[in-house]
C-alpha atoms as a PDB file:
ATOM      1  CA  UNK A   1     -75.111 125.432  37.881  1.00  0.00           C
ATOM      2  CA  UNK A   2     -72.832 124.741  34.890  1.00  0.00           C
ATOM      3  CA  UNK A   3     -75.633 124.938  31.764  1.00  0.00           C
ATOM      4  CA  UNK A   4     -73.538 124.170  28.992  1.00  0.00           C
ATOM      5  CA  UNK A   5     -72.138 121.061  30.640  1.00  0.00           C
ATOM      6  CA  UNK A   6     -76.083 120.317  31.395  1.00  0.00           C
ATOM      7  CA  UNK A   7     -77.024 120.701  27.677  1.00  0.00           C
ATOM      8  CA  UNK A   8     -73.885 118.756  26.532  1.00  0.00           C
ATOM      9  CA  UNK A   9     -75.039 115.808  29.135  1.00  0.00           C
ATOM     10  CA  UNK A  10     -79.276 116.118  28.132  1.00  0.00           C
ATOM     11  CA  UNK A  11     -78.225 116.163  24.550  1.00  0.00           C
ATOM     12  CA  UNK A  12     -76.435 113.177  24.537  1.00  0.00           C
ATOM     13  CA  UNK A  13     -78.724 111.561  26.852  1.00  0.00           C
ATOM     14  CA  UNK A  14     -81.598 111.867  24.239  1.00  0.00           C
ATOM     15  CA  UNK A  15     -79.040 110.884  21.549  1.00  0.00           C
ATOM     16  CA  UNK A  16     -77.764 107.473  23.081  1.00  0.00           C
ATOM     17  CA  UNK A  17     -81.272 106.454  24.947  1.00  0.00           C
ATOM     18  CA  UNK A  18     -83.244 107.049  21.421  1.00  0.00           C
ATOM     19  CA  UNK A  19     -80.768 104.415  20.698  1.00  0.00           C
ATOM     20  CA  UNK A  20     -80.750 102.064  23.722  1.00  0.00           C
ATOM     21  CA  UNK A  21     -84.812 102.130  23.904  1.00  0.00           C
ATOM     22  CA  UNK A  22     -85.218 101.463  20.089  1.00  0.00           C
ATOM     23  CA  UNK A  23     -82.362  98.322  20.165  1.00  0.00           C
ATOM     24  CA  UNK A  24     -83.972  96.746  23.356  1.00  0.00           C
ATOM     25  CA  UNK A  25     -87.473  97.007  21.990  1.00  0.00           C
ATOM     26  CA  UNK A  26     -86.359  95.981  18.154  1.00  0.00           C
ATOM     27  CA  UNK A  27     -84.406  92.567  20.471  1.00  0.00           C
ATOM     28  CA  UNK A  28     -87.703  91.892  22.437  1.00  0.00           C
ATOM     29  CA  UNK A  29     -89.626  91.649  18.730  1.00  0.00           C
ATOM     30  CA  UNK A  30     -87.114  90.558  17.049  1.00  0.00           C
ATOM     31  CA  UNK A  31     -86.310  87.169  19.478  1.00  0.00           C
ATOM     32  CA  UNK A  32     -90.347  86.586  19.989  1.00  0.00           C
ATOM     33  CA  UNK A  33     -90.667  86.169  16.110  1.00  0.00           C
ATOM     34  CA  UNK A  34     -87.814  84.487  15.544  1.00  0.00           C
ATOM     35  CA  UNK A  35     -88.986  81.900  18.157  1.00  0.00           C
ATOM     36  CA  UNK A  36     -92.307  82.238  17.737  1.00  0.00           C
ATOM     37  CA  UNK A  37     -92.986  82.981  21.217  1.00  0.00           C
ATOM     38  CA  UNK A  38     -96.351  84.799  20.539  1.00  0.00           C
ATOM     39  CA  UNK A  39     -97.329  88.784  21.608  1.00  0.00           C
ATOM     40  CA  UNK A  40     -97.553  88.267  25.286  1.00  0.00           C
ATOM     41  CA  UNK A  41     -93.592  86.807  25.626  1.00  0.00           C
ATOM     42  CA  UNK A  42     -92.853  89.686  22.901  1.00  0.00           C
ATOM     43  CA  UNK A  43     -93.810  92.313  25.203  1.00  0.00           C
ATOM     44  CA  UNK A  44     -92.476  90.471  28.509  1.00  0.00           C
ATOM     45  CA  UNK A  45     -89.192  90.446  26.163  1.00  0.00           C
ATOM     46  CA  UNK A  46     -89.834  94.385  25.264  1.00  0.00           C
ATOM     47  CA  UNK A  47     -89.986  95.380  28.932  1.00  0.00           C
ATOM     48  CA  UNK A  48     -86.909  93.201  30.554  1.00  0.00           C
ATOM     49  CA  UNK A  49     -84.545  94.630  27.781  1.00  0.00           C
ATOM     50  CA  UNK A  50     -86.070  98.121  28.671  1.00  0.00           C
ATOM     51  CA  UNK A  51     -84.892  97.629  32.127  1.00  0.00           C
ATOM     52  CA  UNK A  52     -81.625  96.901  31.344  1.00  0.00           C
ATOM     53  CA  UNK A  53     -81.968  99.880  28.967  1.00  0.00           C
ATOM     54  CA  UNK A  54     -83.124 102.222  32.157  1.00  0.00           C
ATOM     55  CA  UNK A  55     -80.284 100.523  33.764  1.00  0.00           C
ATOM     56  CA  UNK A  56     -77.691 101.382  30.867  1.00  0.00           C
ATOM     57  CA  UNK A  57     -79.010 105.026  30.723  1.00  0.00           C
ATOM     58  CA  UNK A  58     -78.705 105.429  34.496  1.00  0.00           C
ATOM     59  CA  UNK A  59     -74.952 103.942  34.524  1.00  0.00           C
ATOM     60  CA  UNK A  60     -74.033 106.607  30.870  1.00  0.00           C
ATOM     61  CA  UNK A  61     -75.851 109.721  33.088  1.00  0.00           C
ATOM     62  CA  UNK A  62     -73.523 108.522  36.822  1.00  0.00           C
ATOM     63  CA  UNK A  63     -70.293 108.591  34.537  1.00  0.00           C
ATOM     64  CA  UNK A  64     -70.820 111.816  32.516  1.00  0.00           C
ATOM     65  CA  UNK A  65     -71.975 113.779  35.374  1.00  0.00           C
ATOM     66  CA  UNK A  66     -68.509 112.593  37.029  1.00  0.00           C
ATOM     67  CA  UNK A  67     -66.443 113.347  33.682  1.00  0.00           C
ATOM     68  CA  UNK A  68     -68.447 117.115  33.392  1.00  0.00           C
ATOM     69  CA  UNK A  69     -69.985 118.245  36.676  1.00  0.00           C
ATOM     70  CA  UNK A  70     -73.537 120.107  36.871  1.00  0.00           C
ATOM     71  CA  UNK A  71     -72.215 122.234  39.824  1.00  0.00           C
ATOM     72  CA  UNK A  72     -69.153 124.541  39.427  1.00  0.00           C
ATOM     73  CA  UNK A  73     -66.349 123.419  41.902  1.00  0.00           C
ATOM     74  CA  UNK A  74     -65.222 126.764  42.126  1.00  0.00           C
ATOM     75  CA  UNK A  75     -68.238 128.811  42.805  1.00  0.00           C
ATOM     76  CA  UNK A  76     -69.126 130.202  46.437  1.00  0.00           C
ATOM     77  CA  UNK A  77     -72.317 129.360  47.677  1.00  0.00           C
ATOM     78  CA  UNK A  78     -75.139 132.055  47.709  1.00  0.00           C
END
């Protein structure tokens, strides 16, 4: 197992998701007030743009796993 690409990958994972999570939770409030849509349609809001956050995370972790791999290429298995 290649650690420092794993640190590089978790590191930026909790970088960008802090991000994702708080944008698509900040949109959920943000849109319910603006339309006055009440608390209940706030949170429905909150959790469908943290799906698509989940899904956004999943698709960043699938593309830098490809770009630096977790498992040396070269290594012989024990």
């Amino acid at each position: 197992m290649n650690t420092r690409n794993l640190v590089t990958i978790l590191s930026m994972m909790v970088l960008v998701g802090t991000e994702v999570f708080a944008v698509a939770i900040a949109a959920g409030w943000a849109l319910a007030g603006l339309f006055d849509l009440g608390d209940t349609i706030g949170h429905v809001l909150m959790v469908i743009f943290s799906l698509f956050a989940a899904w956004v995370m999943r698709q960043l972790w699938l593309r830098a796993t490809s770009i630096e791999p977790l498992r040396d290429r070269t290594s012989s298995s024990r």
